[in-house]
C-alpha atoms as a PDB file:
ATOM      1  CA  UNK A   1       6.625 -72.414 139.892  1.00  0.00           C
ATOM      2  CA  UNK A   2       6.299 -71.557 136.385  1.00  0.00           C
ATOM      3  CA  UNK A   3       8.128 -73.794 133.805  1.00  0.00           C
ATOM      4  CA  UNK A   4       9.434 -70.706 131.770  1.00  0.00           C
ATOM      5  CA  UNK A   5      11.428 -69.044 134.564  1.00  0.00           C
ATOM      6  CA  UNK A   6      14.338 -71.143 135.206  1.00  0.00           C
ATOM      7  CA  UNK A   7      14.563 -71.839 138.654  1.00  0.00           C
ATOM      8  CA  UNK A   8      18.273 -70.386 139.029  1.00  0.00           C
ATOM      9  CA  UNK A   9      16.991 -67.065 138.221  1.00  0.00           C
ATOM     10  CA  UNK A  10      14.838 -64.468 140.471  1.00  0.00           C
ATOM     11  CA  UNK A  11      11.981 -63.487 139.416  1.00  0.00           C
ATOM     12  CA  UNK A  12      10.980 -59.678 139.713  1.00  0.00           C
ATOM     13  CA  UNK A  13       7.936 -57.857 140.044  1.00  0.00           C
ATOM     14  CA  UNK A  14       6.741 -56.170 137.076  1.00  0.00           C
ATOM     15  CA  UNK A  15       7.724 -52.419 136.491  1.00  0.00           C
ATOM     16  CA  UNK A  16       3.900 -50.434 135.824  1.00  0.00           C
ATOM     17  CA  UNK A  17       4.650 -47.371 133.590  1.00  0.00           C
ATOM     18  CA  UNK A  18       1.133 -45.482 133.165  1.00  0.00           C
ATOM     19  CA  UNK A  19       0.332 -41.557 132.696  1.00  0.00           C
ATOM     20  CA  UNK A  20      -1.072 -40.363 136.070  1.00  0.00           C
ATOM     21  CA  UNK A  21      -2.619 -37.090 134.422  1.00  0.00           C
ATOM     22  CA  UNK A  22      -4.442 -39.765 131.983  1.00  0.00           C
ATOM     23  CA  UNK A  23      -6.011 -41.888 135.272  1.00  0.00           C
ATOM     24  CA  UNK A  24      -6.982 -38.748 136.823  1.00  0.00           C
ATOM     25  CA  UNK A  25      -8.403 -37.126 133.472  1.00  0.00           C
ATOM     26  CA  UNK A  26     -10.919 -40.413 133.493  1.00  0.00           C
ATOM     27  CA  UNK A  27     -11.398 -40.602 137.162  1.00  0.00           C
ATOM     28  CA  UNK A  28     -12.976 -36.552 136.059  1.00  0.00           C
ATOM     29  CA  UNK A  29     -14.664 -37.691 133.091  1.00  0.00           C
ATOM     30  CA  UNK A  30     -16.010 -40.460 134.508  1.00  0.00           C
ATOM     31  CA  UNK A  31     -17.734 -38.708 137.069  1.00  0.00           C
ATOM     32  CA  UNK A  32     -19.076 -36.162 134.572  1.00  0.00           C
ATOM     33  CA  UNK A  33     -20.774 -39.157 132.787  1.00  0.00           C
ATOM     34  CA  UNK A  34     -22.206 -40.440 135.763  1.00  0.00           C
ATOM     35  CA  UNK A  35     -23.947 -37.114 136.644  1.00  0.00           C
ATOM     36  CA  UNK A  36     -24.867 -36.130 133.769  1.00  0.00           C
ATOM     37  CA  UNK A  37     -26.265 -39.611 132.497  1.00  0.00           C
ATOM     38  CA  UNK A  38     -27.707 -39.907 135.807  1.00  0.00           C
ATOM     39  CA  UNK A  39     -29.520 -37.205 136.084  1.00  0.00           C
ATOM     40  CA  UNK A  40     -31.070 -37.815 132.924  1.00  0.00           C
ATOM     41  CA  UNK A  41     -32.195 -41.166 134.224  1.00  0.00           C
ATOM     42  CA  UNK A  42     -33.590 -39.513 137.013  1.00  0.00           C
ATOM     43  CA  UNK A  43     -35.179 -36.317 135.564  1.00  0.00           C
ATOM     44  CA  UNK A  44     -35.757 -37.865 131.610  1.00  0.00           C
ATOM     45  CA  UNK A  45     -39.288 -38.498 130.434  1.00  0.00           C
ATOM     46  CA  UNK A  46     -39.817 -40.722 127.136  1.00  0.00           C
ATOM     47  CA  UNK A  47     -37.199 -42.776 126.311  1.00  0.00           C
ATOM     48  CA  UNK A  48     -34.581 -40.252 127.735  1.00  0.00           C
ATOM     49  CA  UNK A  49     -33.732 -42.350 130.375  1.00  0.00           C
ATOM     50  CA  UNK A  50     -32.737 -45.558 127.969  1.00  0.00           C
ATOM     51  CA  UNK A  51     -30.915 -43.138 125.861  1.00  0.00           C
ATOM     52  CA  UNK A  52     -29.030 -41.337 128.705  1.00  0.00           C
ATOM     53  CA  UNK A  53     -28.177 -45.142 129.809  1.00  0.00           C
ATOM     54  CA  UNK A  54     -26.920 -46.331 126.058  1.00  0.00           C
ATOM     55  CA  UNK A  55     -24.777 -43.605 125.859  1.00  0.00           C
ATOM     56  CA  UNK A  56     -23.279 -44.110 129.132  1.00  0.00           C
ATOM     57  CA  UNK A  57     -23.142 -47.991 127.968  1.00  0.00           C
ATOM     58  CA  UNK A  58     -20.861 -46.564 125.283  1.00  0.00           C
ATOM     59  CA  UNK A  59     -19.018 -44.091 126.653  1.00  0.00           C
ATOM     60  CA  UNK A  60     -17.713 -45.117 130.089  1.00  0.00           C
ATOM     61  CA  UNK A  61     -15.616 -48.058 127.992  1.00  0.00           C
ATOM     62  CA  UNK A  62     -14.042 -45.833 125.731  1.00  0.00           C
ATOM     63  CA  UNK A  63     -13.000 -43.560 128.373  1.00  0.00           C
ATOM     64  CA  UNK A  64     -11.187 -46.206 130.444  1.00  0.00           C
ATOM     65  CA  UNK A  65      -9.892 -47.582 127.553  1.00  0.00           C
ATOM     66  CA  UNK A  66      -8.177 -44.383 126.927  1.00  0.00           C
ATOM     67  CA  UNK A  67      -7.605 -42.838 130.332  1.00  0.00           C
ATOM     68  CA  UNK A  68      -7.458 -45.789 132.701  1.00  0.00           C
ATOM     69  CA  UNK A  69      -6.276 -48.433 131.379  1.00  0.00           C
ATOM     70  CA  UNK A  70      -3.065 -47.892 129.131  1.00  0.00           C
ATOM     71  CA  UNK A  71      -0.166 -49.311 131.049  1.00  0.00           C
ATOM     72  CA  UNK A  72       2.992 -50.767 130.343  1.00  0.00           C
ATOM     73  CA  UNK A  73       4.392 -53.760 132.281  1.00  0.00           C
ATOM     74  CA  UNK A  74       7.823 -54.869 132.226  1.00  0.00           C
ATOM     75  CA  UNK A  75       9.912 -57.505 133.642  1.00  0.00           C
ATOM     76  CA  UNK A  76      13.673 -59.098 133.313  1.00  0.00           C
ATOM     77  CA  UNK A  77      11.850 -61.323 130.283  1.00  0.00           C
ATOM     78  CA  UNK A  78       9.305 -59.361 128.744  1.00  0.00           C
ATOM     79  CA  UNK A  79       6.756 -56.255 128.202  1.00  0.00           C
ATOM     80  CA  UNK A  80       3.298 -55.999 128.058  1.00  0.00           C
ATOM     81  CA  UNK A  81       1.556 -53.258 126.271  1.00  0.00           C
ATOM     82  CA  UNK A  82      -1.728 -52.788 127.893  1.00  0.00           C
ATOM     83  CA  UNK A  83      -3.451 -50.427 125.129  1.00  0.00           C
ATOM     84  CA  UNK A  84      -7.175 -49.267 124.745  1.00  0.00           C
ATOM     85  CA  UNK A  85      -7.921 -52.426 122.376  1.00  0.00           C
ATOM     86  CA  UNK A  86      -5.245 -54.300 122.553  1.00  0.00           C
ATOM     87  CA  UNK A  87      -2.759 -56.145 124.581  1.00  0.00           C
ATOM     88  CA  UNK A  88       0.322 -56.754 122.833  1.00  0.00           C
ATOM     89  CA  UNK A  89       3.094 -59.154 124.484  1.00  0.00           C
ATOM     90  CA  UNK A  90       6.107 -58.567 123.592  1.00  0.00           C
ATOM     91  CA  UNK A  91       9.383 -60.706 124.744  1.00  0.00           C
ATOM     92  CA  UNK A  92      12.829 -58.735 125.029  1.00  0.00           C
ATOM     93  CA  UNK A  93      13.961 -61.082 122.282  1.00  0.00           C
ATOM     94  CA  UNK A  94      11.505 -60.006 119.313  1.00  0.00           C
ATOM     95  CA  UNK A  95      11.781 -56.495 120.626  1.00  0.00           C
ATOM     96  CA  UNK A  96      14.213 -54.308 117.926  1.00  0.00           C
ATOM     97  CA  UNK A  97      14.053 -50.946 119.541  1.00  0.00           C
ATOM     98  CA  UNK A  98      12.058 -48.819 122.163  1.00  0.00           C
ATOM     99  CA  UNK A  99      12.071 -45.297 120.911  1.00  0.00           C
ATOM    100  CA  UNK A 100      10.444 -41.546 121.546  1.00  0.00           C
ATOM    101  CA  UNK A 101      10.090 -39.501 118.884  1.00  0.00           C
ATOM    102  CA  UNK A 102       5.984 -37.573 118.437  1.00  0.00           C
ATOM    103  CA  UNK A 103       5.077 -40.472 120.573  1.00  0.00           C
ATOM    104  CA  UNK A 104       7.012 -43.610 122.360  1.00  0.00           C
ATOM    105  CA  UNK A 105       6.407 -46.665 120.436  1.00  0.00           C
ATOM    106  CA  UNK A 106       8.521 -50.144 120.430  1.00  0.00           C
ATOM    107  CA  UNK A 107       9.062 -52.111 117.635  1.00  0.00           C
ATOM    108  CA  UNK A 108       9.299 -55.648 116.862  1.00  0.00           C
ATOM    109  CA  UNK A 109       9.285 -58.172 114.103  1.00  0.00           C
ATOM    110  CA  UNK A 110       8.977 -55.709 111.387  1.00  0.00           C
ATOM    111  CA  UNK A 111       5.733 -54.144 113.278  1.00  0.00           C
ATOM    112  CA  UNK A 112       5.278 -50.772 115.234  1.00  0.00           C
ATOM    113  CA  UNK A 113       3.326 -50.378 118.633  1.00  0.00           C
ATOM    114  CA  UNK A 114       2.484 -47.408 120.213  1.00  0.00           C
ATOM    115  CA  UNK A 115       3.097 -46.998 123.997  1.00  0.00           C
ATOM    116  CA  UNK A 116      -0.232 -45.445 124.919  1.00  0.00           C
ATOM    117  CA  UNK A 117       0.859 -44.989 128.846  1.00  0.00           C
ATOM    118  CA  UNK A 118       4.178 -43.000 127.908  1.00  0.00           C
ATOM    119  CA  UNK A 119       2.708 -39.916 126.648  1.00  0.00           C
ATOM    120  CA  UNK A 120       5.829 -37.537 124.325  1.00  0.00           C
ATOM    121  CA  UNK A 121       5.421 -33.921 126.172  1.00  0.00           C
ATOM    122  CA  UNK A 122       7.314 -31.824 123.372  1.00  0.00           C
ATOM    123  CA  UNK A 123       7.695 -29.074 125.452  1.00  0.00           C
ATOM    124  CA  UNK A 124       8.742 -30.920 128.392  1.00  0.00           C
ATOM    125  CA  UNK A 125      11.627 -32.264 125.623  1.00  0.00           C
ATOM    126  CA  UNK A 126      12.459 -28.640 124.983  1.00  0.00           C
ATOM    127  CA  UNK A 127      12.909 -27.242 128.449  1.00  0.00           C
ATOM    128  CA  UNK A 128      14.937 -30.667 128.806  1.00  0.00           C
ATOM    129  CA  UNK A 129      17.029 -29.988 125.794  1.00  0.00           C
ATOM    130  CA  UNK A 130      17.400 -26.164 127.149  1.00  0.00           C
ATOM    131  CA  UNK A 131      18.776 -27.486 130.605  1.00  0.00           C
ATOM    132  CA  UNK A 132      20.761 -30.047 128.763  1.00  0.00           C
ATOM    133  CA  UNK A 133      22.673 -27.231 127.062  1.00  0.00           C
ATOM    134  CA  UNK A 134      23.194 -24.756 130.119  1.00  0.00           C
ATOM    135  CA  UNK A 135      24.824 -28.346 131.582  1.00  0.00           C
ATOM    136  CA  UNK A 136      27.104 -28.358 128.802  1.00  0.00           C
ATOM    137  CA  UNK A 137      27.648 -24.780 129.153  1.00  0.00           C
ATOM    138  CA  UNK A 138      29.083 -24.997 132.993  1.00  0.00           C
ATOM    139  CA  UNK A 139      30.910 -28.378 132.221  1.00  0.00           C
ATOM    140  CA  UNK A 140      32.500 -26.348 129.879  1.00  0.00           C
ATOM    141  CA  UNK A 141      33.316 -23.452 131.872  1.00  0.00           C
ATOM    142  CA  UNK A 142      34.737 -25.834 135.013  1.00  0.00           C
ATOM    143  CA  UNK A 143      37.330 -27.602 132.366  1.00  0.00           C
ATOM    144  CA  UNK A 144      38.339 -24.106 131.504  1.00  0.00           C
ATOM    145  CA  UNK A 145      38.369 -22.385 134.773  1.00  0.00           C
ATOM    146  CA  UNK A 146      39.204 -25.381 137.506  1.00  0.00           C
ATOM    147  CA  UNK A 147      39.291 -22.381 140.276  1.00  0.00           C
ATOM    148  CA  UNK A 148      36.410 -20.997 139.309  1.00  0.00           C
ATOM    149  CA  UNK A 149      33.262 -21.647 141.527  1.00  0.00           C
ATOM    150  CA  UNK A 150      30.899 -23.186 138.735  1.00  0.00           C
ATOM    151  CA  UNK A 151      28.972 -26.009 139.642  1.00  0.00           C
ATOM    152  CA  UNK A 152      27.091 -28.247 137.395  1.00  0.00           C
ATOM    153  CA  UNK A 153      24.177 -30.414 137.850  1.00  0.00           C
ATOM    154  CA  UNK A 154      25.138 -34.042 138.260  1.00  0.00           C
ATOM    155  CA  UNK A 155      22.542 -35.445 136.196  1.00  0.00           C
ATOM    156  CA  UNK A 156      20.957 -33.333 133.059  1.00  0.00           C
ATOM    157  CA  UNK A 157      17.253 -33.214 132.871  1.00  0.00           C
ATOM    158  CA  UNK A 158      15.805 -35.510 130.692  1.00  0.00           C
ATOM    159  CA  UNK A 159      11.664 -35.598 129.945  1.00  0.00           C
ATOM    160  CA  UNK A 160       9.900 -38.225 131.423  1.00  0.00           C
ATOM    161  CA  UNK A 161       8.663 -39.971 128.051  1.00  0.00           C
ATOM    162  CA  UNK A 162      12.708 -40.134 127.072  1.00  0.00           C
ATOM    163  CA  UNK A 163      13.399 -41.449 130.397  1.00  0.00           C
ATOM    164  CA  UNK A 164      10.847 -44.336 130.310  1.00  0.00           C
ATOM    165  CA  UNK A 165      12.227 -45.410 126.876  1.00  0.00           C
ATOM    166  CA  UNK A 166      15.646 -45.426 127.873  1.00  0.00           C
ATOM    167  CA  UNK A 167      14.706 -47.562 130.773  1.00  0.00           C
ATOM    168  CA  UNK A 168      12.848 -49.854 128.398  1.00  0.00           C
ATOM    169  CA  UNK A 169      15.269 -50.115 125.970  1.00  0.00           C
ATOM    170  CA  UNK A 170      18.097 -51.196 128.439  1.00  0.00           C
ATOM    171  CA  UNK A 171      15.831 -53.638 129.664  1.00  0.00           C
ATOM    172  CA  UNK A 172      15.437 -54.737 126.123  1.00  0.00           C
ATOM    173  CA  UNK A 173      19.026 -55.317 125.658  1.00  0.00           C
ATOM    174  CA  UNK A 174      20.187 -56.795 129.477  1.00  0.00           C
ATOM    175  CA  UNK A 175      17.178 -58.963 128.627  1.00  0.00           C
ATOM    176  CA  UNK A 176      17.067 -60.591 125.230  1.00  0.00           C
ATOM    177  CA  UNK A 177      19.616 -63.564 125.838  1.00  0.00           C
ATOM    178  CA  UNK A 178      17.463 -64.892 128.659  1.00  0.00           C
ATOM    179  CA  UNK A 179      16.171 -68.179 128.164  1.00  0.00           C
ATOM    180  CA  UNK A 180      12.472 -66.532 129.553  1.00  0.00           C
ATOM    181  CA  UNK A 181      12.885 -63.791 126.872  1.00  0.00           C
ATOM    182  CA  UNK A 182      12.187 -65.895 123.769  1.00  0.00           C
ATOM    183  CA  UNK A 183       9.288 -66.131 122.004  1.00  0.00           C
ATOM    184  CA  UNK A 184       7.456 -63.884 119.571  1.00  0.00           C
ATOM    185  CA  UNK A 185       4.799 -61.163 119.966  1.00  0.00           C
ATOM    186  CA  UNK A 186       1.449 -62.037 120.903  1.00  0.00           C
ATOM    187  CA  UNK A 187      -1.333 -59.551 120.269  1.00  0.00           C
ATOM    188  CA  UNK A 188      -5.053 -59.837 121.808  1.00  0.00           C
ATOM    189  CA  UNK A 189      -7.928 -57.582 121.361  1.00  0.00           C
ATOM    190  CA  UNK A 190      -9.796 -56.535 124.393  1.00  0.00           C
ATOM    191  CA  UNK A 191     -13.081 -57.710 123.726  1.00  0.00           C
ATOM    192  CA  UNK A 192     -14.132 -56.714 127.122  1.00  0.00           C
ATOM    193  CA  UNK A 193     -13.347 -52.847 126.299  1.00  0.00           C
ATOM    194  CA  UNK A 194     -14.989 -53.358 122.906  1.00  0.00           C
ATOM    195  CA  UNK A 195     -18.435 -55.138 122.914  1.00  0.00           C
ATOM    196  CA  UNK A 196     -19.992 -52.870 125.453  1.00  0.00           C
ATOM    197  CA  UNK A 197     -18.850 -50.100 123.330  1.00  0.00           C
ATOM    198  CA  UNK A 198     -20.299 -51.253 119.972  1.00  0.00           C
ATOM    199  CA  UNK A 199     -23.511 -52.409 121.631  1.00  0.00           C
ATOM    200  CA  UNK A 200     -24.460 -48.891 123.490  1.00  0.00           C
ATOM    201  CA  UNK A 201     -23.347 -47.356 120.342  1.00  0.00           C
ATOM    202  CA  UNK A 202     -25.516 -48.921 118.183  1.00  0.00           C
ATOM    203  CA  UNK A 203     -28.612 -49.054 121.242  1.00  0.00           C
ATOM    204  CA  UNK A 204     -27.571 -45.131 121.138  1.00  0.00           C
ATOM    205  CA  UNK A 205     -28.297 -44.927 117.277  1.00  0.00           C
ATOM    206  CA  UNK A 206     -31.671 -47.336 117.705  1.00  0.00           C
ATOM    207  CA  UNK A 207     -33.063 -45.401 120.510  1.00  0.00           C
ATOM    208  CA  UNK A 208     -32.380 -41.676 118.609  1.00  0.00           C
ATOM    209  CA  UNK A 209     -33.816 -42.885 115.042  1.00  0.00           C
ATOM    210  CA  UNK A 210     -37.191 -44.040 116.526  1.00  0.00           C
ATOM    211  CA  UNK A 211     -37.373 -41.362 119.146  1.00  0.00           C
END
């Protein structure tokens, strides 16, 4: 059992927040890459095949890194940030605010970080905001007219981004007095995402200026 998790407290499974459109969108492109970088391996004479493969080399990390792998992680203690080059760990107790505003960031100990994985759909927010107000609109008309057959949603709509962030936030504030939730924020680059990257990038320029 882990030392930071007092042992009079349950311990929970993480909560994975991620943008399913974004894992399917790289699923899609990574197929692309593979068929068309593939059939250039295949089909290429020269050095077409080496520079089909350094340009898959570069690409297929960088569209992981921004499809794929964004994800947010939370628990009773803490959130991890799972962004294309970083990984950012942040305990509920350095945490200051989640928020959604263009995008859905957090921020903590004077420093912003941008929620990759919670994409900010403005019109979703709008058609949101527009069933908001026809809520308001019957609530109003039941307090004036209790005979009157008017009924109201129970819950207004709220946009999925919004609703994440609310989520997060409350999390923030049930969780910063836990003993597990102190500690500052850690940030690590994902060297894994970006070495491959640089190297077919530069094997890409090589490869085309002595072609």
């Amino acid at each position: 059992m882990s030392s930071q998790q007092p042992t009079d407290e349950p311990v929970y499974d993480d909560r994975v927040y991620r943008s399913s459109m974004g894992v399917v969108s790289g699923v899609l492109l990574l197929a692309l890459t593979a068929w068309l970088c593939g059939d250039a391996v295949v089909r290429g004479s020269g050095n077409t095949p080496w520079i089909a493969l350094a340009a898959a080399l570069c690409a297929v990390p960088l569209i992981v890194a921004f499809t794929i792998r964004p994800a947010v992680f939370a628990n009773d203690d803490r959130m991890r940030v799972r962004n294309p080059f970083r990984i950012i760990e942040l305990p509920w107790a350095a945490v200051d605010a989640v928020r959604s505003g263009y995008s859905a960031e957090v921020l903590a100990e004077g420093s912003k970080y941008q929620l990759w994985s919670v994409p900010v759909s403005l019109r979703e927010r709008k058609k949101a905001n527009r069933q908001r107000l026809r809520h308001e609109g019957l609530r109003d008309r039941e307090e004036r007219s209790p005979g009157e057959k008017v009924r109201a949603p129970a819950e207004p709509m709220r946009a999925s981004a919004d609703r994440i962030v609310d989520e997060l936030q409350r999390l923030a504030e049930r969780g910063a007095e836990r003993p597990g939730a102190q500690g500052s924020v850690r940030v690590h680059w994902s060297y894994e995402i970006i070495a491959p990257a640089v190297a077919g990038a530069l094997l890409l320029i090589v490869l085309v200026a002595t072609r």
